[in-house]
N, C-alpha and C. Protein backbone atom coordinates (compact mmCIF):
# COMPACT_ATOMS: atom_id res chain seq x y z
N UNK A 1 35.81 -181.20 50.00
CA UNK A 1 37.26 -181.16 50.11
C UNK A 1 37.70 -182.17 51.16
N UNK A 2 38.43 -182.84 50.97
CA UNK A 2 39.47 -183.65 51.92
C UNK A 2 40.56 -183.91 52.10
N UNK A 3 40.91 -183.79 53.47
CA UNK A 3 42.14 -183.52 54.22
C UNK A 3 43.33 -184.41 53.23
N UNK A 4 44.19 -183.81 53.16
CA UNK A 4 45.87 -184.67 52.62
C UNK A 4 46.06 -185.18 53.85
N UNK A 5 46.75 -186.47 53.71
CA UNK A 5 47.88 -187.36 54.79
C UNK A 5 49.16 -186.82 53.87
N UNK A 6 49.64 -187.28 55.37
CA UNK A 6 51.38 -186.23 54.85
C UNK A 6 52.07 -186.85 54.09
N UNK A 7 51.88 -188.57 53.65
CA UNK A 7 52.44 -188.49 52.32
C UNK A 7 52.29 -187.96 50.60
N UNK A 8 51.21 -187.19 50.84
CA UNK A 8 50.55 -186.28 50.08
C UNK A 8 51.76 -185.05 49.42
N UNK A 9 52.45 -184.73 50.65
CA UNK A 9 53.02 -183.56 50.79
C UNK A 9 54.56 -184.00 50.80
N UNK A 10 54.76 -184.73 49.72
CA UNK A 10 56.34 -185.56 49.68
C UNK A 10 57.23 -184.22 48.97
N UNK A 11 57.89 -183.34 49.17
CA UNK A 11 58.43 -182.81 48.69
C UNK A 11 59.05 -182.71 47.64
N UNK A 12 59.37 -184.28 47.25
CA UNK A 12 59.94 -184.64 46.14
C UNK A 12 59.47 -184.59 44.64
N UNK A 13 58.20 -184.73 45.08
CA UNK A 13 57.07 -184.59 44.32
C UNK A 13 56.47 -183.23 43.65
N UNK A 14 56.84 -182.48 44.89
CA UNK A 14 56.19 -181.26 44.50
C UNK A 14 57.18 -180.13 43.14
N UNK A 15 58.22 -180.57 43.63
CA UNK A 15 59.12 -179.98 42.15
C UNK A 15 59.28 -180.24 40.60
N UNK A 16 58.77 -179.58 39.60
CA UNK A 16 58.82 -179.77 38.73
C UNK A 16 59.95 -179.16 37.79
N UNK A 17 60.14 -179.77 36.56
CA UNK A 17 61.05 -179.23 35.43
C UNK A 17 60.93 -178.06 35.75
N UNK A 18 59.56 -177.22 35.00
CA UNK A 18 59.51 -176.05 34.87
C UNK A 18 59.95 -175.09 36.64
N UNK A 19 59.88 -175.66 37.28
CA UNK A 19 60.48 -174.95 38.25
C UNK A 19 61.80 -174.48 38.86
N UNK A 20 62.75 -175.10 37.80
CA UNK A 20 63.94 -175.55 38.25
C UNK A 20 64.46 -173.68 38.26
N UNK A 21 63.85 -173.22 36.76
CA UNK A 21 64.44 -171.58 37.36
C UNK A 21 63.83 -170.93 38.79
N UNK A 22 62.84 -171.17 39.30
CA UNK A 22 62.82 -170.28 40.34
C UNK A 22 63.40 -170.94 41.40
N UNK A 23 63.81 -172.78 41.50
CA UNK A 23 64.12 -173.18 42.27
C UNK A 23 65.72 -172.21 42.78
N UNK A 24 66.79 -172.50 41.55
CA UNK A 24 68.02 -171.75 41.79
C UNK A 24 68.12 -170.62 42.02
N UNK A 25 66.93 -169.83 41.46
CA UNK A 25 67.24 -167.91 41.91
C UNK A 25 66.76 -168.44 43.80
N UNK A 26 65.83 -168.62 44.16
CA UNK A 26 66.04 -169.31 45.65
C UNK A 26 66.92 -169.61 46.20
N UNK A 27 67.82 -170.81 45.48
CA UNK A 27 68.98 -171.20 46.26
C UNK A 27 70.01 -169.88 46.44
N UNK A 28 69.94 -168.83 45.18
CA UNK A 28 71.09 -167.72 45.22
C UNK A 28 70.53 -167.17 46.26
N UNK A 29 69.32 -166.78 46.32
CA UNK A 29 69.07 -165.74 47.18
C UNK A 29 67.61 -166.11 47.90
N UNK A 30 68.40 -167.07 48.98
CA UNK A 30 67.25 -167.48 50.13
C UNK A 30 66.56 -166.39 50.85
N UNK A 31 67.12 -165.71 51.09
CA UNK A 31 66.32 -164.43 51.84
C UNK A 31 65.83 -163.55 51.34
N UNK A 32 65.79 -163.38 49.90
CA UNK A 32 64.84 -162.41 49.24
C UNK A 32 63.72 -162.43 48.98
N UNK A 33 62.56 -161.34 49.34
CA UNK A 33 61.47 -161.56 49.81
C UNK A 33 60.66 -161.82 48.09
N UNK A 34 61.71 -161.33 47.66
CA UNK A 34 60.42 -160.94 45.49
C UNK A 34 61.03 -162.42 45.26
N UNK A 35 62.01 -163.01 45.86
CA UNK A 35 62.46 -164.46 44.89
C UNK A 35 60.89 -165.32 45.14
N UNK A 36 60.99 -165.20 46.37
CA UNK A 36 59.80 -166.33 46.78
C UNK A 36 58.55 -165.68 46.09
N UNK A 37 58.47 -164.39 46.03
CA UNK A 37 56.71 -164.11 45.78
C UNK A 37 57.15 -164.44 44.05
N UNK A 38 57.82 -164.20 43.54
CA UNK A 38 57.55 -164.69 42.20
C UNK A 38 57.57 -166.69 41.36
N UNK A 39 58.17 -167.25 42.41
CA UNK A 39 58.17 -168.90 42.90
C UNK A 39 56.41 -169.00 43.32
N UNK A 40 56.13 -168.18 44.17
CA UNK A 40 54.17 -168.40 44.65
C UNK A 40 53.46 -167.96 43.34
N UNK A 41 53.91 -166.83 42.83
CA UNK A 41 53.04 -166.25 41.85
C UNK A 41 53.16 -167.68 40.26
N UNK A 42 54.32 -168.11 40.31
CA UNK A 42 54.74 -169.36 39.06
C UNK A 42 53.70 -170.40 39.46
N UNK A 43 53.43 -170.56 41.44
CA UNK A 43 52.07 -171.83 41.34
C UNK A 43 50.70 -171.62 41.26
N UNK A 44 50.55 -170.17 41.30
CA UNK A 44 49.49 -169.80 41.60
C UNK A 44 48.27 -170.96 40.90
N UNK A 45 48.74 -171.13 39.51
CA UNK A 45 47.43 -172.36 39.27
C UNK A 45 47.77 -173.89 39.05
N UNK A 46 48.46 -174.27 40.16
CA UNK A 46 49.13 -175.38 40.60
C UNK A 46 48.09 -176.00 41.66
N UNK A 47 48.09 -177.04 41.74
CA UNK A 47 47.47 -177.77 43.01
C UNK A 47 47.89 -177.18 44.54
N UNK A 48 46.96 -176.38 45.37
CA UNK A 48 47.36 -176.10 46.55
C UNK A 48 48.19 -176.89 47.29
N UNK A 49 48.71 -177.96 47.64
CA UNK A 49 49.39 -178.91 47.80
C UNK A 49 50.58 -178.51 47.18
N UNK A 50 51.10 -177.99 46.49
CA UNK A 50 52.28 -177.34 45.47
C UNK A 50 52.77 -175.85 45.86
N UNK A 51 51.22 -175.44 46.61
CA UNK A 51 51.41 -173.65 46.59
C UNK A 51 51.92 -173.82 47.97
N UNK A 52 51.17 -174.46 48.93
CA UNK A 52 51.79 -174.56 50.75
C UNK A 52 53.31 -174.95 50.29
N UNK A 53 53.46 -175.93 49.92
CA UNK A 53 54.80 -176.45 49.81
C UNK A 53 55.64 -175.21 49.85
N UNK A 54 55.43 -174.42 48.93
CA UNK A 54 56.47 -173.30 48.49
C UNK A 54 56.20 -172.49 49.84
N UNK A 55 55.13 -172.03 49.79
CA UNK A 55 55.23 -170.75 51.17
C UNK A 55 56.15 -171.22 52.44
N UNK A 56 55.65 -172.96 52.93
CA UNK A 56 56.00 -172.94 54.09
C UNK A 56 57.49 -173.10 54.03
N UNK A 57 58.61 -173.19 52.89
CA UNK A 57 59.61 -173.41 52.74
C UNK A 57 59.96 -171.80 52.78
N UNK A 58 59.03 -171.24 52.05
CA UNK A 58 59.70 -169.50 52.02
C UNK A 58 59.83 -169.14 53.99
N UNK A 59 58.34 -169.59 54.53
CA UNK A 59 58.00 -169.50 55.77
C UNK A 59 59.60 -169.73 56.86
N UNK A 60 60.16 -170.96 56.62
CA UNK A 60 61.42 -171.26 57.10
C UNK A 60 62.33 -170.49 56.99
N UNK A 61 62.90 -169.91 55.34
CA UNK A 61 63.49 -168.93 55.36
C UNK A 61 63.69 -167.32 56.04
N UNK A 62 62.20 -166.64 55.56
CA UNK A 62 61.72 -165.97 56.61
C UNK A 62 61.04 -165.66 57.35
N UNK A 63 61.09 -166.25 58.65
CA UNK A 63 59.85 -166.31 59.62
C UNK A 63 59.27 -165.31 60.09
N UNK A 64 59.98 -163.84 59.63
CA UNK A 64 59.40 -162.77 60.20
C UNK A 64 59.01 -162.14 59.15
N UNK A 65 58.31 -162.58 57.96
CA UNK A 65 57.70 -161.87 57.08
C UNK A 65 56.59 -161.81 57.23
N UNK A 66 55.76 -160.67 57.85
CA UNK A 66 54.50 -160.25 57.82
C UNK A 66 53.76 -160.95 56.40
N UNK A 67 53.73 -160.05 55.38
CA UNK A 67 53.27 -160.18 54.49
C UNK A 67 53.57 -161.88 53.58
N UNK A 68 54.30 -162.48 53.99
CA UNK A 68 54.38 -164.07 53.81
C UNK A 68 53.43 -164.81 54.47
N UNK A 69 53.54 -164.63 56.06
CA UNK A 69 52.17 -165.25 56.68
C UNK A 69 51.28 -164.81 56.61
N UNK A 70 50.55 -163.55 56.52
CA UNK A 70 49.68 -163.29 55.78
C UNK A 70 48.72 -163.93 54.63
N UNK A 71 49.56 -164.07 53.37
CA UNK A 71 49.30 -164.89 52.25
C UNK A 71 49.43 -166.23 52.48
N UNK A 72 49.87 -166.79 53.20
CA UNK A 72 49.79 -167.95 53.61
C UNK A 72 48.78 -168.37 54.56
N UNK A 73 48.47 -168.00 55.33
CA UNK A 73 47.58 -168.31 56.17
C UNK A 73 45.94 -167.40 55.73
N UNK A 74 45.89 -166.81 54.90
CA UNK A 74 44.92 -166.41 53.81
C UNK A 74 44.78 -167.69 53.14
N UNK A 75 45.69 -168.20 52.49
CA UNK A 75 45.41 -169.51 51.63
C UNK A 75 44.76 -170.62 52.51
N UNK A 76 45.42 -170.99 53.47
CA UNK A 76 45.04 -172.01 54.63
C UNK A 76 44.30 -172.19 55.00
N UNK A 77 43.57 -170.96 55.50
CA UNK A 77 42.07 -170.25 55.74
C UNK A 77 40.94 -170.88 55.04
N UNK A 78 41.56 -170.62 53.66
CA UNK A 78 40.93 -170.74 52.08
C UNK A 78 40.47 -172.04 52.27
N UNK A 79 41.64 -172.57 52.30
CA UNK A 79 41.89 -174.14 52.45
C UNK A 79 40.39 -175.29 52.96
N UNK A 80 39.84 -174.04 54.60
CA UNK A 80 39.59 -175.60 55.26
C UNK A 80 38.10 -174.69 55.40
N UNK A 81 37.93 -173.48 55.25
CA UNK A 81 36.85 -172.93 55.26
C UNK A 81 35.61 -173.27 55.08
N UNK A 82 35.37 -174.33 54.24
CA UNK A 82 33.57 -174.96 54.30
C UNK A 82 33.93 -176.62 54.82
N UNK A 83 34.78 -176.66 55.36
CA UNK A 83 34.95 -178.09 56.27
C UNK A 83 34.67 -178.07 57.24
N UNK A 84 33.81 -179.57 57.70
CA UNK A 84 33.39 -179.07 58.94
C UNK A 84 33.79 -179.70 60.10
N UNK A 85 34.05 -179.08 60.72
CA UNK A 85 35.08 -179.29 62.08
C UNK A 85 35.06 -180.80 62.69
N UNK A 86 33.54 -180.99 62.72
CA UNK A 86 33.03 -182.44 63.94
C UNK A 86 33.53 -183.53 62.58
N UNK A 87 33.27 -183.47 61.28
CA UNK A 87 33.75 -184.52 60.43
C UNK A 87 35.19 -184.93 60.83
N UNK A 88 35.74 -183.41 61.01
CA UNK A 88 37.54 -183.70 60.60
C UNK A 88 38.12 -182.93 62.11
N UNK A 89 37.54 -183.33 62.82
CA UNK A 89 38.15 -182.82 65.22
C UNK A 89 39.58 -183.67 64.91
N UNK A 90 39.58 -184.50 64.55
CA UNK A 90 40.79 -185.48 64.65
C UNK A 90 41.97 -184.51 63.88
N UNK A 91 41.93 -184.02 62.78
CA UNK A 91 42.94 -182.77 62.58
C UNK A 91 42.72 -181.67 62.76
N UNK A 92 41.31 -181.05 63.81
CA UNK A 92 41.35 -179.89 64.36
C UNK A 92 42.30 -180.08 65.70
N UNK A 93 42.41 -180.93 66.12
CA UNK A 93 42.89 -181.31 67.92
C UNK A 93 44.44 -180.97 67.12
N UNK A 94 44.84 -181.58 66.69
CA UNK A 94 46.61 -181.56 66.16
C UNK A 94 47.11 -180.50 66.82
């Protein structure tokens, strides 16, 4: 596995057609906690790069959702778990 550079993570990019319905139930209702889990559950077999995108935007909305960081930082976890540190210190230090 290897690390994304942050133009990887262009936002612009990460939205698709098919997303446009969960995009607007979002825009109606930014603070609802089932809008976003059903937007995560639509990437679930999307490129991780697609799935962070969504959480850390839900993450902004609500920062005090237990169960958001949770699943998110479960994924993240996921993420870097057989990488090894001394290869990639330069984005462990960050």
């Amino acid at each position: 596995m290897e690390i994304n550079n942050e133009s990887e993570y262009d936002g612009f990019y990460m939205i698709e057609e098919i997303d446009i319905p969960f995009e607007e139930e979002i825009l109606r209702n930014p603070y609802t906690l089932k809008s976003w889990f059903r937007y995560i559950d639509h990437k679930a077999e999307q490129p991780i790069q697609q799935r962070i995108f969504v959480y850390e935007r839900a993450l902004k909305e609500l920062p005090g959702s237990y169960k958001l960081w949770k699943q998110y930082l479960d994924l993240r976890r996921e993420q870097v778990q057989d990488l090894n540190p001394v290869k990639y210190e330069k984005e462990y230090l960050k």
